[in-house]
PDB file of N, CA and C in Angstrom:
ATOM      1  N   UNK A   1     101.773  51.457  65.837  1.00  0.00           N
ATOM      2  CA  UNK A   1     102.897  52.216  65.322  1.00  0.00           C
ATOM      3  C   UNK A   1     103.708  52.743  66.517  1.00  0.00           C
ATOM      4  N   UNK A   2     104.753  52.296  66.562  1.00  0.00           N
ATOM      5  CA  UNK A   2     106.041  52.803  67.588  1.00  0.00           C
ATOM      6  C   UNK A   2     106.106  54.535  67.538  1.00  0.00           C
ATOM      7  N   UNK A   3     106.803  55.232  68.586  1.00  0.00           N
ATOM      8  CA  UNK A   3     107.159  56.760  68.392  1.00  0.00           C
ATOM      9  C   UNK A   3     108.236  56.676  67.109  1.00  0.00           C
ATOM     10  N   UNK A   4     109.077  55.878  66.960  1.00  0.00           N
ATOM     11  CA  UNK A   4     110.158  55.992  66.250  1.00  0.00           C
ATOM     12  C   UNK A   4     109.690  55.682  64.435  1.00  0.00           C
ATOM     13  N   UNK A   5     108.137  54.765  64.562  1.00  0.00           N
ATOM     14  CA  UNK A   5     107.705  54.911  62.742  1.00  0.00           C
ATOM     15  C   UNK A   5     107.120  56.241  62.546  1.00  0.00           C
ATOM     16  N   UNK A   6     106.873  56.785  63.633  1.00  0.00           N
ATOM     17  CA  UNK A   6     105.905  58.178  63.570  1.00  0.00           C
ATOM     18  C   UNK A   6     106.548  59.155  63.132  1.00  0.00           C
ATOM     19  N   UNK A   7     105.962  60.219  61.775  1.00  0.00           N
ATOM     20  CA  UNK A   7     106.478  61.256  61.583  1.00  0.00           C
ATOM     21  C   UNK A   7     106.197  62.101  62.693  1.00  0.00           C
ATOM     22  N   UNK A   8     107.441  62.672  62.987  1.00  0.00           N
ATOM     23  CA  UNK A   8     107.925  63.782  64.089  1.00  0.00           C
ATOM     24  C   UNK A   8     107.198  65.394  63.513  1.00  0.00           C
ATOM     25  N   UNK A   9     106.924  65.989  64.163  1.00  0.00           N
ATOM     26  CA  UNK A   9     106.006  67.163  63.613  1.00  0.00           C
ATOM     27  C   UNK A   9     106.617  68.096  64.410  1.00  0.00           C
ATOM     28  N   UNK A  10     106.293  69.360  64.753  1.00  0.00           N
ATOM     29  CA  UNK A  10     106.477  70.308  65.966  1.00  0.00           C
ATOM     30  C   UNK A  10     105.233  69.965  66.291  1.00  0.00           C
ATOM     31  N   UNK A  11     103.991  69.814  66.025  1.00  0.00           N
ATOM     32  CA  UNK A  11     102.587  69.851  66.713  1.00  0.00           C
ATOM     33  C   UNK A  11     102.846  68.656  67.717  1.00  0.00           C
ATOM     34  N   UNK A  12     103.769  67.532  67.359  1.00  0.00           N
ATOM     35  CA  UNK A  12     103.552  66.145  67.764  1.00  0.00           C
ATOM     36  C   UNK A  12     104.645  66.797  69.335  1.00  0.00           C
ATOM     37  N   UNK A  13     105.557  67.721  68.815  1.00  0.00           N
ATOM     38  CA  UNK A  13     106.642  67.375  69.680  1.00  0.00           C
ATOM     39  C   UNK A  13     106.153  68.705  70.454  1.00  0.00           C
ATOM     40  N   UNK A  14     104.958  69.306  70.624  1.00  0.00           N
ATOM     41  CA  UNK A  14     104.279  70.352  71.285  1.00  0.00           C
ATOM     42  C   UNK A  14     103.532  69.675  72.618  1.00  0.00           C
ATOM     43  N   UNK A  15     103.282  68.281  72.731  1.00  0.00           N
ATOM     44  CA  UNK A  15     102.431  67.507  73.198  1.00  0.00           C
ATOM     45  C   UNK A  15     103.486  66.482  73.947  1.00  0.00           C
ATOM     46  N   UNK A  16     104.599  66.796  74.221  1.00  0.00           N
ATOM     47  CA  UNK A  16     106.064  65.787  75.124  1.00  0.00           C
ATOM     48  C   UNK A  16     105.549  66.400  76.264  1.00  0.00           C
ATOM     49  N   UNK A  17     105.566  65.537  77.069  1.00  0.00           N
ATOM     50  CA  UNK A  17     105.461  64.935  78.168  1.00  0.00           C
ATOM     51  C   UNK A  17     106.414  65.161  79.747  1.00  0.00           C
ATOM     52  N   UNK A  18     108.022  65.059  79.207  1.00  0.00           N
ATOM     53  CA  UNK A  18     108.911  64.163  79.625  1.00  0.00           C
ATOM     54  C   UNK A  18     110.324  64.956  78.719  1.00  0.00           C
ATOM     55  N   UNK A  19     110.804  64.461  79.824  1.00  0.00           N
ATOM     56  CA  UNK A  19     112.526  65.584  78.936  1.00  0.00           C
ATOM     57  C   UNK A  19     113.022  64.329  77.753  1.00  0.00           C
ATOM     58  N   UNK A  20     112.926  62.713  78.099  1.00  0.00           N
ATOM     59  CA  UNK A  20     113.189  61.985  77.422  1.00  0.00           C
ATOM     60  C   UNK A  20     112.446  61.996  76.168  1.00  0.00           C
ATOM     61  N   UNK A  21     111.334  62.365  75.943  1.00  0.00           N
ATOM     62  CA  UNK A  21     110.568  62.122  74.827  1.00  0.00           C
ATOM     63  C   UNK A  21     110.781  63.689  74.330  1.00  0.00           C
ATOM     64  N   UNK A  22     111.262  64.508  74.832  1.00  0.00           N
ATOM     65  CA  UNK A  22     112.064  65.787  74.358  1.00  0.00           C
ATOM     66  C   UNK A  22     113.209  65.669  73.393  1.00  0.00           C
ATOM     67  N   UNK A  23     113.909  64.533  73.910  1.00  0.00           N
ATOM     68  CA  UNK A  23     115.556  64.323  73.705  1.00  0.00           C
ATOM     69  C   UNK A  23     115.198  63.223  72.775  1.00  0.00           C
ATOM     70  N   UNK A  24     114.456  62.686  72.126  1.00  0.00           N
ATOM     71  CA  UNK A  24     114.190  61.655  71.559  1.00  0.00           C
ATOM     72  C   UNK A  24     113.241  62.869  70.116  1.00  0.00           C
ATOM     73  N   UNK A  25     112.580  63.115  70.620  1.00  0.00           N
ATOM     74  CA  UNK A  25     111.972  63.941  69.136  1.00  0.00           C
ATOM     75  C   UNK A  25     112.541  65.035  68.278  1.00  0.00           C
ATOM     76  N   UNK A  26     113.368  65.903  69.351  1.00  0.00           N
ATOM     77  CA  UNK A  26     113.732  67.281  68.748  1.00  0.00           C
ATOM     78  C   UNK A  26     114.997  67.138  68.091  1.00  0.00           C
ATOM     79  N   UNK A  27     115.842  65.714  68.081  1.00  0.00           N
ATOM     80  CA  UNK A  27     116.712  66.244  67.151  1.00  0.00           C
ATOM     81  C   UNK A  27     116.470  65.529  65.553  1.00  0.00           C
ATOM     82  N   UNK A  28     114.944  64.925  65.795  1.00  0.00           N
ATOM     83  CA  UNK A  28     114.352  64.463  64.005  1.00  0.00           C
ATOM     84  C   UNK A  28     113.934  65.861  63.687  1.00  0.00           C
ATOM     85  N   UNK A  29     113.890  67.052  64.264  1.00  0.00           N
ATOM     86  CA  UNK A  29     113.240  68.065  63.825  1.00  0.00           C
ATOM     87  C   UNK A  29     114.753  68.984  63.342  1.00  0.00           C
ATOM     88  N   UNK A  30     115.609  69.037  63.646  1.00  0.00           N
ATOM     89  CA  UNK A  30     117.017  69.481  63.528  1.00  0.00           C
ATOM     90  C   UNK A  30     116.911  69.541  62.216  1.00  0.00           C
ATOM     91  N   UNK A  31     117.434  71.135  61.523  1.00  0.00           N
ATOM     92  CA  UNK A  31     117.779  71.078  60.321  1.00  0.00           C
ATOM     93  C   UNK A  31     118.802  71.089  59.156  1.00  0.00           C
ATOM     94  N   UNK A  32     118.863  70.502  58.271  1.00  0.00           N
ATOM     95  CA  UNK A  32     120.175  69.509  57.884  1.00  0.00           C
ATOM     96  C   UNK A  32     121.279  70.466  58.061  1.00  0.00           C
ATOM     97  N   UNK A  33     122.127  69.965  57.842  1.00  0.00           N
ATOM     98  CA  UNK A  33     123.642  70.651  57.452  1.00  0.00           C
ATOM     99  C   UNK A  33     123.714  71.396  56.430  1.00  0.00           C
ATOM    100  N   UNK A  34     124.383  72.558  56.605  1.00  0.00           N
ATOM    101  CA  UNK A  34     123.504  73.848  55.549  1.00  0.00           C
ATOM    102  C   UNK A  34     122.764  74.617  55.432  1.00  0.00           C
ATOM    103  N   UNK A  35     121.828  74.147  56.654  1.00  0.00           N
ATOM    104  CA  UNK A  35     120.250  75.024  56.415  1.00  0.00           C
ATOM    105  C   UNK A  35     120.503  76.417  56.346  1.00  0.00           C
ATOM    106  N   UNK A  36     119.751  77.401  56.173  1.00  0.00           N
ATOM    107  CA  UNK A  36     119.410  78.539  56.382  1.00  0.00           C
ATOM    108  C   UNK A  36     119.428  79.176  57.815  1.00  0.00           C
ATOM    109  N   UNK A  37     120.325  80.161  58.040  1.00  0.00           N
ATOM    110  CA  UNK A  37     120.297  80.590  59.220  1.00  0.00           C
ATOM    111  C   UNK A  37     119.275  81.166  60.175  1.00  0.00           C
ATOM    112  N   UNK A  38     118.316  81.269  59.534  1.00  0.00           N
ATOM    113  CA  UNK A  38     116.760  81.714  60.684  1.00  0.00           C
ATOM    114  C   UNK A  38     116.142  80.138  60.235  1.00  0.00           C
ATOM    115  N   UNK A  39     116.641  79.405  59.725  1.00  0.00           N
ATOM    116  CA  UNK A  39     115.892  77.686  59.822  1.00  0.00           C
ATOM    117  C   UNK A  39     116.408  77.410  60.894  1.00  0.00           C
ATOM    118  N   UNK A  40     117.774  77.641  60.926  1.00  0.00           N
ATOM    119  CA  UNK A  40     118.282  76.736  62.255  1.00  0.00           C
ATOM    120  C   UNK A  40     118.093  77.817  63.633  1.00  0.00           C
ATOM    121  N   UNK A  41     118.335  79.168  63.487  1.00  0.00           N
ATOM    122  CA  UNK A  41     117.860  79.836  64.610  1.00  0.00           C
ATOM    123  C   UNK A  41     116.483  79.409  65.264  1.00  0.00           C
ATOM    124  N   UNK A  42     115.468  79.057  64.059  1.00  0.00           N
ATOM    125  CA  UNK A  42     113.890  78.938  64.294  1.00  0.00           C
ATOM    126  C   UNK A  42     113.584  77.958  65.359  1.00  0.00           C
ATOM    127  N   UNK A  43     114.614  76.538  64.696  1.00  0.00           N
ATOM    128  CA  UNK A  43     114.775  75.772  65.513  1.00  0.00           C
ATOM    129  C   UNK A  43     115.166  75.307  67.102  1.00  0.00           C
ATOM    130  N   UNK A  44     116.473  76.156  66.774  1.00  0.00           N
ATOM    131  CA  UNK A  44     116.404  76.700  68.444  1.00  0.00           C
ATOM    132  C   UNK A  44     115.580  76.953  69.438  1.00  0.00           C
ATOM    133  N   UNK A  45     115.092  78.373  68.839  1.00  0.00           N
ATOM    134  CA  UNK A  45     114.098  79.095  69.617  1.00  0.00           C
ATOM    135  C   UNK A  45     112.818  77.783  70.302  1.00  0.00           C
ATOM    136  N   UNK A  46     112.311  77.177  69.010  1.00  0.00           N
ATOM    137  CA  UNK A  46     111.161  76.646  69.570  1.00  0.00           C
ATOM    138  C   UNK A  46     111.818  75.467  70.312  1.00  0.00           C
ATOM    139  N   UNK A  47     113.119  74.675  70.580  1.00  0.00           N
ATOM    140  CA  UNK A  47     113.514  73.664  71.219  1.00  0.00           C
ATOM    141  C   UNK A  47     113.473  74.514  72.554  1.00  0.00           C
ATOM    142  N   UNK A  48     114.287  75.296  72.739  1.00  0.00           N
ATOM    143  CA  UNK A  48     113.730  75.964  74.091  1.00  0.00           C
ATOM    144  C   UNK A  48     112.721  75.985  74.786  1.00  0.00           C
ATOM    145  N   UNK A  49     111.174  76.463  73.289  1.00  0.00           N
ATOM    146  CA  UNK A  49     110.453  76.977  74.647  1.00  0.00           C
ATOM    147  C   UNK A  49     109.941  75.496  74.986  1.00  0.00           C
ATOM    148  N   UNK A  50     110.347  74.238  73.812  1.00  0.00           N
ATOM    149  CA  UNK A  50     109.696  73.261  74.309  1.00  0.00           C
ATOM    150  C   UNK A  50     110.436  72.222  75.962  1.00  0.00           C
ATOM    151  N   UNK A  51     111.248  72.816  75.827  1.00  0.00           N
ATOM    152  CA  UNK A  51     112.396  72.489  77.127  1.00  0.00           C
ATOM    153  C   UNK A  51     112.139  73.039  78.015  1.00  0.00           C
ATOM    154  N   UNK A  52     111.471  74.339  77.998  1.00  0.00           N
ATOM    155  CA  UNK A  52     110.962  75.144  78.869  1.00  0.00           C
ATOM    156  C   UNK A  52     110.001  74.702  79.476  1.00  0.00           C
ATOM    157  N   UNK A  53     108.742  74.391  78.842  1.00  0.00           N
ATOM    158  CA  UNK A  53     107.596  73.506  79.240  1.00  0.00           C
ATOM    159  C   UNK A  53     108.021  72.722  79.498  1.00  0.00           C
ATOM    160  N   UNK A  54     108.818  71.424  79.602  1.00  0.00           N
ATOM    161  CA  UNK A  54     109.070  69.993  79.689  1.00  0.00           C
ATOM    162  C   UNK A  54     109.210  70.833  81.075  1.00  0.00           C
ATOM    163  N   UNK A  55     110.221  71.664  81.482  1.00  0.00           N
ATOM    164  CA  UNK A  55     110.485  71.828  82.888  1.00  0.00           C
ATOM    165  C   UNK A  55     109.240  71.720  83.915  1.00  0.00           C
ATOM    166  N   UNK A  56     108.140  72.138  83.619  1.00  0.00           N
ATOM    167  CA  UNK A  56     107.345  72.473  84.354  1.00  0.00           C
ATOM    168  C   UNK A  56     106.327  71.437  84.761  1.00  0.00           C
ATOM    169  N   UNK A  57     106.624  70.308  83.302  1.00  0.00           N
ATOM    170  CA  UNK A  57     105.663  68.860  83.687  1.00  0.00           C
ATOM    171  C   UNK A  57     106.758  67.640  83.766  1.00  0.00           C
ATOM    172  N   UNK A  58     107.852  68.247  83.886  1.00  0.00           N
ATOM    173  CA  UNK A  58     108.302  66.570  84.716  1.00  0.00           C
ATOM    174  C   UNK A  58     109.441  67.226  85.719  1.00  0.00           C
ATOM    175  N   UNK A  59     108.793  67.576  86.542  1.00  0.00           N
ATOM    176  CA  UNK A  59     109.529  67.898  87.607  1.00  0.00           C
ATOM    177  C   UNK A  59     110.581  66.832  88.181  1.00  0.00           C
ATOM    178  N   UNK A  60     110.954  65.855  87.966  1.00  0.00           N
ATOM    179  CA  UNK A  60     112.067  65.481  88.252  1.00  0.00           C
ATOM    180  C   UNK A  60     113.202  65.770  87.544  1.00  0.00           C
ATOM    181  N   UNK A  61     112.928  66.209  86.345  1.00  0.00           N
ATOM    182  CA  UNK A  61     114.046  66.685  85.325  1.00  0.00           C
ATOM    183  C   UNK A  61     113.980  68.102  85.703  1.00  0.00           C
ATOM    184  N   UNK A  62     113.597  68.879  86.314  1.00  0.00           N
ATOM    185  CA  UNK A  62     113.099  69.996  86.314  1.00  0.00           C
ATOM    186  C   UNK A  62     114.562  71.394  85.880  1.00  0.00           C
ATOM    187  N   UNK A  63     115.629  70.928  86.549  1.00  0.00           N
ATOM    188  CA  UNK A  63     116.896  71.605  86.255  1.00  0.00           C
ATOM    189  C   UNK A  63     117.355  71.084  84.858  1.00  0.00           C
ATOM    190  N   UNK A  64     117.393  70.129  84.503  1.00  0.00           N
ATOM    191  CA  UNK A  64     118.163  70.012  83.266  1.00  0.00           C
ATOM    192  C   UNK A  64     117.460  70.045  82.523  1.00  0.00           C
ATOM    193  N   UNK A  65     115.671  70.021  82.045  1.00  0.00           N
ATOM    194  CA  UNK A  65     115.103  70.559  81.231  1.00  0.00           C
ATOM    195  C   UNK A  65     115.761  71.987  80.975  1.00  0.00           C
ATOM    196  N   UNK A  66     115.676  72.718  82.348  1.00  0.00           N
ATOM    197  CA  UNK A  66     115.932  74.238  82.199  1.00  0.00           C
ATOM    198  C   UNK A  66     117.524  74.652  81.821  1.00  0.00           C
ATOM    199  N   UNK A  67     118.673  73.321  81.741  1.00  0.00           N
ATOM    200  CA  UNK A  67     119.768  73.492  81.163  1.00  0.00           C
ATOM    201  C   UNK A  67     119.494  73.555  79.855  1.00  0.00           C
ATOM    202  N   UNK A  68     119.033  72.761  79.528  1.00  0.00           N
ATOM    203  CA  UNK A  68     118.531  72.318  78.212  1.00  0.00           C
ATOM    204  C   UNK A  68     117.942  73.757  77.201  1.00  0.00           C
ATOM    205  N   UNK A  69     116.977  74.158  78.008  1.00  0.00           N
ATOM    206  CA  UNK A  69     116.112  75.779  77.478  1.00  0.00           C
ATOM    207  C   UNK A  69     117.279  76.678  77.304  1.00  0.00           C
ATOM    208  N   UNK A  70     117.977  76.217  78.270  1.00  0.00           N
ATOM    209  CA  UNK A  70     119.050  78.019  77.872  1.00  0.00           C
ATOM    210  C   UNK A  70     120.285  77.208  77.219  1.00  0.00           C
ATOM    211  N   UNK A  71     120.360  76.045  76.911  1.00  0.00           N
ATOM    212  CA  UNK A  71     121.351  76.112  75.975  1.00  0.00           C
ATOM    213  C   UNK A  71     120.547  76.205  74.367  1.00  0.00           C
ATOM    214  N   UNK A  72     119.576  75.886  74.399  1.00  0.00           N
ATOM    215  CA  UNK A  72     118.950  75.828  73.038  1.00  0.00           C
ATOM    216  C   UNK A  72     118.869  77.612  72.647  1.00  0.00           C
ATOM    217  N   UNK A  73     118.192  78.778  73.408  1.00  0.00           N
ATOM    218  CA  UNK A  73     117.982  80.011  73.513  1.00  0.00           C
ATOM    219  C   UNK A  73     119.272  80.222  73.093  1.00  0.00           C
ATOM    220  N   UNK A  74     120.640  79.809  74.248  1.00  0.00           N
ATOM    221  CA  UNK A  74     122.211  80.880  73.510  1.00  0.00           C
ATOM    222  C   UNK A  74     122.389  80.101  72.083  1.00  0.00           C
ATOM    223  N   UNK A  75     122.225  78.942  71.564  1.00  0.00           N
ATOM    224  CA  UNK A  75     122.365  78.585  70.330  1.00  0.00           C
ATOM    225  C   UNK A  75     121.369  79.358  69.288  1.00  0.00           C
ATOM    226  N   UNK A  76     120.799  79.543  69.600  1.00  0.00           N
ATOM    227  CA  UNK A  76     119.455  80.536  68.706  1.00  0.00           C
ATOM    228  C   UNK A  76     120.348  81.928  68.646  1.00  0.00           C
ATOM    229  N   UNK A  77     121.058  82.323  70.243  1.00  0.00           N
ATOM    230  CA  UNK A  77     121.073  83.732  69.808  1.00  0.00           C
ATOM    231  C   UNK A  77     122.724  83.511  68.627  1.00  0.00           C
ATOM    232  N   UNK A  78     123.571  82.454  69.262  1.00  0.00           N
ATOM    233  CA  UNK A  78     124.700  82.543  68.476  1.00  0.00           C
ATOM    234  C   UNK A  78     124.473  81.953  67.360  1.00  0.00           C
ATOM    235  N   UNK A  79     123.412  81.750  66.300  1.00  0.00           N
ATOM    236  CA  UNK A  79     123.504  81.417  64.960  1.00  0.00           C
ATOM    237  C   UNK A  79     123.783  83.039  64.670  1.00  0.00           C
ATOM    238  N   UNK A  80     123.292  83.976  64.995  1.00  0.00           N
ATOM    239  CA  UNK A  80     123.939  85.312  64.283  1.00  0.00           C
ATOM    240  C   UNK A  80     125.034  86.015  64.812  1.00  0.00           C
ATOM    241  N   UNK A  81     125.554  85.103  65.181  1.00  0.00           N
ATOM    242  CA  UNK A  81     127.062  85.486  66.061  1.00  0.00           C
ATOM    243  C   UNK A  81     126.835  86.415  66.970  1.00  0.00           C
ATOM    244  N   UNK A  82     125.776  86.533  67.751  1.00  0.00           N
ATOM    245  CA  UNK A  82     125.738  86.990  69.330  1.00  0.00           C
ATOM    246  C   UNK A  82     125.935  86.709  70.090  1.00  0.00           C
TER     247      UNK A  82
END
């Protein structure tokens, strides 16, 4: 089974590796158009901290993981217009 037949989980996408297999899972986890505003804040938050970690195990991405963390964090804070 390919990554791409695999249902996408947060547990699955807790266990990335790699900023690519970051950028490849977290936006099957994205929630639809419409969602609920602490659904999609929720989402945020945890794309961060998982961007956050990516920083720390693939150090060649190591800055744009960490672009990545703080753009996901100000999108979390501006779903409530902060």
């Amino acid at each position: 089974m390919t990554v791409a037949e695999q249902k996408v989980t947060w547990a699955r996408v807790a266990q990335v590796q790699s900023l690519s297999e970051a950028h490849d899972l977290l936006p099957r986890l994205m929630p639809r158009n419409g969602a609920d505003p602490a659904e999609l804040r929720k989402f945020h938050e945890k794309s961060a901290a998982v961007y956050q970690r990516v920083a720390e195990l693939d150090r060649g991405h190591h800055h744009e993981a960490l672009y990545w963390a703080d753009r996901e964090a100000r999108l979390a804070r501006e779903v409530d217009g902060a």
